[in-house]
Protein backbone atom coordinates (compact mmCIF):
# COMPACT_ATOMS: atom_id res chain seq x y z
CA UNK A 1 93.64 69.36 19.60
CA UNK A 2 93.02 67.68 22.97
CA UNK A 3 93.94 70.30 26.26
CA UNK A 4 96.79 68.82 28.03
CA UNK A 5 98.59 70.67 31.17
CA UNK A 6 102.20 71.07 30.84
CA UNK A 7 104.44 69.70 33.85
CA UNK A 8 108.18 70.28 34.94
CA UNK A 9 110.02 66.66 34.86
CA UNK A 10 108.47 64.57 37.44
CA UNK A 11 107.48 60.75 38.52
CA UNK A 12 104.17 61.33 36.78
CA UNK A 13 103.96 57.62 36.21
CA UNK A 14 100.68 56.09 37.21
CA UNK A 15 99.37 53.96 38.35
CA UNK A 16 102.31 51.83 39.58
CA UNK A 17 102.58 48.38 41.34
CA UNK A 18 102.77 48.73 45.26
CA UNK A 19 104.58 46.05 46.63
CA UNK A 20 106.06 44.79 49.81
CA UNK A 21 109.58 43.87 50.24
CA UNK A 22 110.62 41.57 53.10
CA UNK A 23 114.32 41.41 53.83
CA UNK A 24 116.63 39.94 56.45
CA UNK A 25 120.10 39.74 57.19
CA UNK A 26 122.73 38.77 60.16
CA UNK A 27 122.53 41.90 62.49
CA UNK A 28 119.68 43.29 61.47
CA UNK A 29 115.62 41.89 62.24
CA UNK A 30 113.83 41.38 59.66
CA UNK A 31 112.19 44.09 57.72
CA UNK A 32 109.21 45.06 55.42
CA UNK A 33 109.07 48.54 53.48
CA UNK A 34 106.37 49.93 50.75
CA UNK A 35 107.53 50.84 47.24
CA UNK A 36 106.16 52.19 44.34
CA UNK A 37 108.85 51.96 42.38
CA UNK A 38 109.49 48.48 41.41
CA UNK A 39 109.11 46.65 38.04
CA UNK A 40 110.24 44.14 35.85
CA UNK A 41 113.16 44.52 33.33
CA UNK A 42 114.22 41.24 31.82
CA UNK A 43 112.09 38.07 30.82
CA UNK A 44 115.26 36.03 30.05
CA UNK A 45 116.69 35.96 32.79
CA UNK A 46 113.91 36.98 34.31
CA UNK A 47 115.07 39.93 36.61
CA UNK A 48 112.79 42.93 37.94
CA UNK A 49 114.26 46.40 40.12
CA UNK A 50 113.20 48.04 42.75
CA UNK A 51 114.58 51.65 43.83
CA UNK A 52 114.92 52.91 47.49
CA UNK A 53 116.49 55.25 49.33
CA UNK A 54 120.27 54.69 50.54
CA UNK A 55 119.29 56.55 54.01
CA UNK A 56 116.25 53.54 54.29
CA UNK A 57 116.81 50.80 56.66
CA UNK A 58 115.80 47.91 53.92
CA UNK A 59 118.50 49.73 51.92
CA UNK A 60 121.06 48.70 54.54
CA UNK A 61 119.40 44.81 54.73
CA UNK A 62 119.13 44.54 50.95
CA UNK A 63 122.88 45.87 50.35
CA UNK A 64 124.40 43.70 52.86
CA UNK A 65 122.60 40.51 52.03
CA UNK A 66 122.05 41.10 48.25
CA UNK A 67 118.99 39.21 48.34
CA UNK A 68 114.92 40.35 49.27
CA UNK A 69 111.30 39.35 48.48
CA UNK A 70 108.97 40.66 46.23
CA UNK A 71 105.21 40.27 48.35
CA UNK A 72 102.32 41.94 46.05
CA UNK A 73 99.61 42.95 48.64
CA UNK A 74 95.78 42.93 48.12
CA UNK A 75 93.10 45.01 49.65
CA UNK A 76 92.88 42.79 52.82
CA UNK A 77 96.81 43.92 53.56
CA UNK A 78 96.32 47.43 52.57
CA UNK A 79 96.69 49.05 56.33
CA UNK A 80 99.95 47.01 56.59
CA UNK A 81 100.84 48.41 53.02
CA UNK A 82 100.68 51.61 53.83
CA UNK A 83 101.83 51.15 57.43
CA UNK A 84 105.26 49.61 56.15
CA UNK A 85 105.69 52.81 54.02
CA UNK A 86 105.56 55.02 56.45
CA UNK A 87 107.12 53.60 59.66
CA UNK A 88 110.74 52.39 60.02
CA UNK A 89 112.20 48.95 60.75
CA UNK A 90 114.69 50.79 63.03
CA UNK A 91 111.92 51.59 65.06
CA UNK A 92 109.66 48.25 65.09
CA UNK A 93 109.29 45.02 63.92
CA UNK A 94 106.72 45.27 61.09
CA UNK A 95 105.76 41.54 61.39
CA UNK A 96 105.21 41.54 64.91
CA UNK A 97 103.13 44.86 64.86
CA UNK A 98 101.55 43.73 62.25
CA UNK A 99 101.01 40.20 63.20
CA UNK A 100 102.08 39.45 59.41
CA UNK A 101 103.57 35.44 59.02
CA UNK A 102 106.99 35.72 57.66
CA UNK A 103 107.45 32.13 55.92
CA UNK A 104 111.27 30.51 54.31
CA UNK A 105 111.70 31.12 51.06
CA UNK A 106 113.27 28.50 49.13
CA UNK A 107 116.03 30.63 47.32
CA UNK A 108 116.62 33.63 49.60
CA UNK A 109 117.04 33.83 53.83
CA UNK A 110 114.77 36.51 53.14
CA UNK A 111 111.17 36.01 54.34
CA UNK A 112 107.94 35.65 52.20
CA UNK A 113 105.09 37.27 53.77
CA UNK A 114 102.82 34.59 53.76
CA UNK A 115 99.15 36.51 53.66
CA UNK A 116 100.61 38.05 50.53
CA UNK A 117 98.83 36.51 47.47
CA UNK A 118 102.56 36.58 45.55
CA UNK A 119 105.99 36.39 46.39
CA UNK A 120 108.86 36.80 44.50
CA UNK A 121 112.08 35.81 45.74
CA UNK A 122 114.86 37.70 44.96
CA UNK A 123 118.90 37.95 44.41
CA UNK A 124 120.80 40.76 43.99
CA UNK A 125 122.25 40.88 40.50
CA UNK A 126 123.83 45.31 40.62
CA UNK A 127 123.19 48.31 42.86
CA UNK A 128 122.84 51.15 40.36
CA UNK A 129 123.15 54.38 42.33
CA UNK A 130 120.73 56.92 40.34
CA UNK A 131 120.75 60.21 42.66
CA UNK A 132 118.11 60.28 45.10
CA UNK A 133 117.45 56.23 45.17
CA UNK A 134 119.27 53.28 44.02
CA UNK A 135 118.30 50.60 41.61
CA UNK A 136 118.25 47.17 43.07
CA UNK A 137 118.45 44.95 40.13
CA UNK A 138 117.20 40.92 41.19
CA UNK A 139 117.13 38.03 39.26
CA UNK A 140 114.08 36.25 40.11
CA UNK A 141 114.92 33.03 41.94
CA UNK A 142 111.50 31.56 43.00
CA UNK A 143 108.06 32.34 42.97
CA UNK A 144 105.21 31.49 44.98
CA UNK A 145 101.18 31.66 44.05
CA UNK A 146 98.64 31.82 45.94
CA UNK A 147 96.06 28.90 44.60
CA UNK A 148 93.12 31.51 45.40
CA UNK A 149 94.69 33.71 43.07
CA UNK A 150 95.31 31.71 40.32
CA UNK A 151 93.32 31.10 37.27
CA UNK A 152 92.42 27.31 36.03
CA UNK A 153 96.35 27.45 34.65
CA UNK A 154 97.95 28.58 37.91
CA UNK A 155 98.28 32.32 36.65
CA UNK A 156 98.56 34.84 38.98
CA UNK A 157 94.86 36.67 38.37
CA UNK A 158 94.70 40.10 39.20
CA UNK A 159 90.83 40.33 39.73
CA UNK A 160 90.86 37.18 42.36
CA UNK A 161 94.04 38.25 44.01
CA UNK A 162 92.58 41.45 44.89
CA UNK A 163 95.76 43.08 44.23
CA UNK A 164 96.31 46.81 44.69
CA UNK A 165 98.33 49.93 42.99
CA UNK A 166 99.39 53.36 43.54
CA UNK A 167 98.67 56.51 41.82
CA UNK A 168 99.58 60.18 43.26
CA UNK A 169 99.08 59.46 46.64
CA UNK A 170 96.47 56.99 46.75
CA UNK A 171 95.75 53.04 46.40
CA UNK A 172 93.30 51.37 43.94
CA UNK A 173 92.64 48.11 43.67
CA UNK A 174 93.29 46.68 40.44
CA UNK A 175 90.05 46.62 38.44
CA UNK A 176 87.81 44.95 35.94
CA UNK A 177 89.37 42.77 33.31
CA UNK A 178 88.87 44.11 29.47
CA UNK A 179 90.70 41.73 27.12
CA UNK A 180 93.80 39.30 26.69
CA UNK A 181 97.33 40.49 24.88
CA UNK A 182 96.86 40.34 21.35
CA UNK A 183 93.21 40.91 21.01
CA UNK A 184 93.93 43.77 18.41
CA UNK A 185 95.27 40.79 15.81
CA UNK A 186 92.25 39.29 15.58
């Protein structure tokens, strides 16, 4: 029988995707916050959540404008990662600080940031208030690819993007590739 510590409930999950979300709205500049906590949950349509605090200034954007970008950083945005998860958009302007391009989306007012290798853009389908955060459901409207980070069928490639995660308090890149889906039918 293997060892294995025993835990209270917790957010144990890990590694996770860290991600940027931009969001803008009238009244408000335009913003950039860190999550953890953001996935996908539908292929058809496709639709993915992310969960943040209602006291969080991107709460405020995102609610009022029901619409925000998924940017998937790499290891050359990493400082601005973790800089956007720990400072408020009350208190600066993350793309200025920064000096991050916010680009037009083609679906959403809500900026891409363009050094981002992927961007996801983003409408509000449900709040789901779940206690401490709330779950922003989004169908996916439009997504943009780096052409560095693609493979020879414009994938998204995790190795050349450089993309990162997080894991109980610290950021990884994502590492070295070990097989495709479905390799155990062979």
């Amino acid at each position: 029988m293997v060892n294995k510590n025993i835990r209270k409930p917790g957010t144990t999950l890990s590694p996770l995707p860290v991600v940027m979300v931009s969001s803008a709205a009238e009244g408000y500049r335009q913003n950039i916050i860190t999550l953890a906590w953001a996935g996908t949950v539908c292929s058809d349509p496709p639709m993915v959540s992310i969960s943040i605090r209602p006291g969080r200034y991107s709460h405020e954007i995102i609610s009022k404008s029901k619409e925000f970008v998924i940017n998937v950083p790499n290891k050359e945005l990493l400082k601005a990662t973790d800089y956007c998860g720990v400072t408020s958009g009350r208190e600066v302007n993350k793309f200025e600080f920064l000096s991050l391009t916010p680009e037009a989306g083609k679906e959403v007012k809500a900026p891409l940031i363009a050094e981002a290798p992927l961007n996801i853009e983003c409408k509000v389908k449900e709040i789901i208030p779940l206690g401490s955060h709330d779950l922003f459901l989004g169908e996916v409207a439009q997504v943009h690819i780096n052409s560095t980070a693609t493979t020879s069928k414009s994938v998204f490639d995790l190795e050349k993007s450089q993309a990162i995660v997080y894991g109980n308090g610290v950021y990884y890149q994502v590492g070295e590739y070990l097989d495709v889906y479905g390799h155990s039918q062979r």
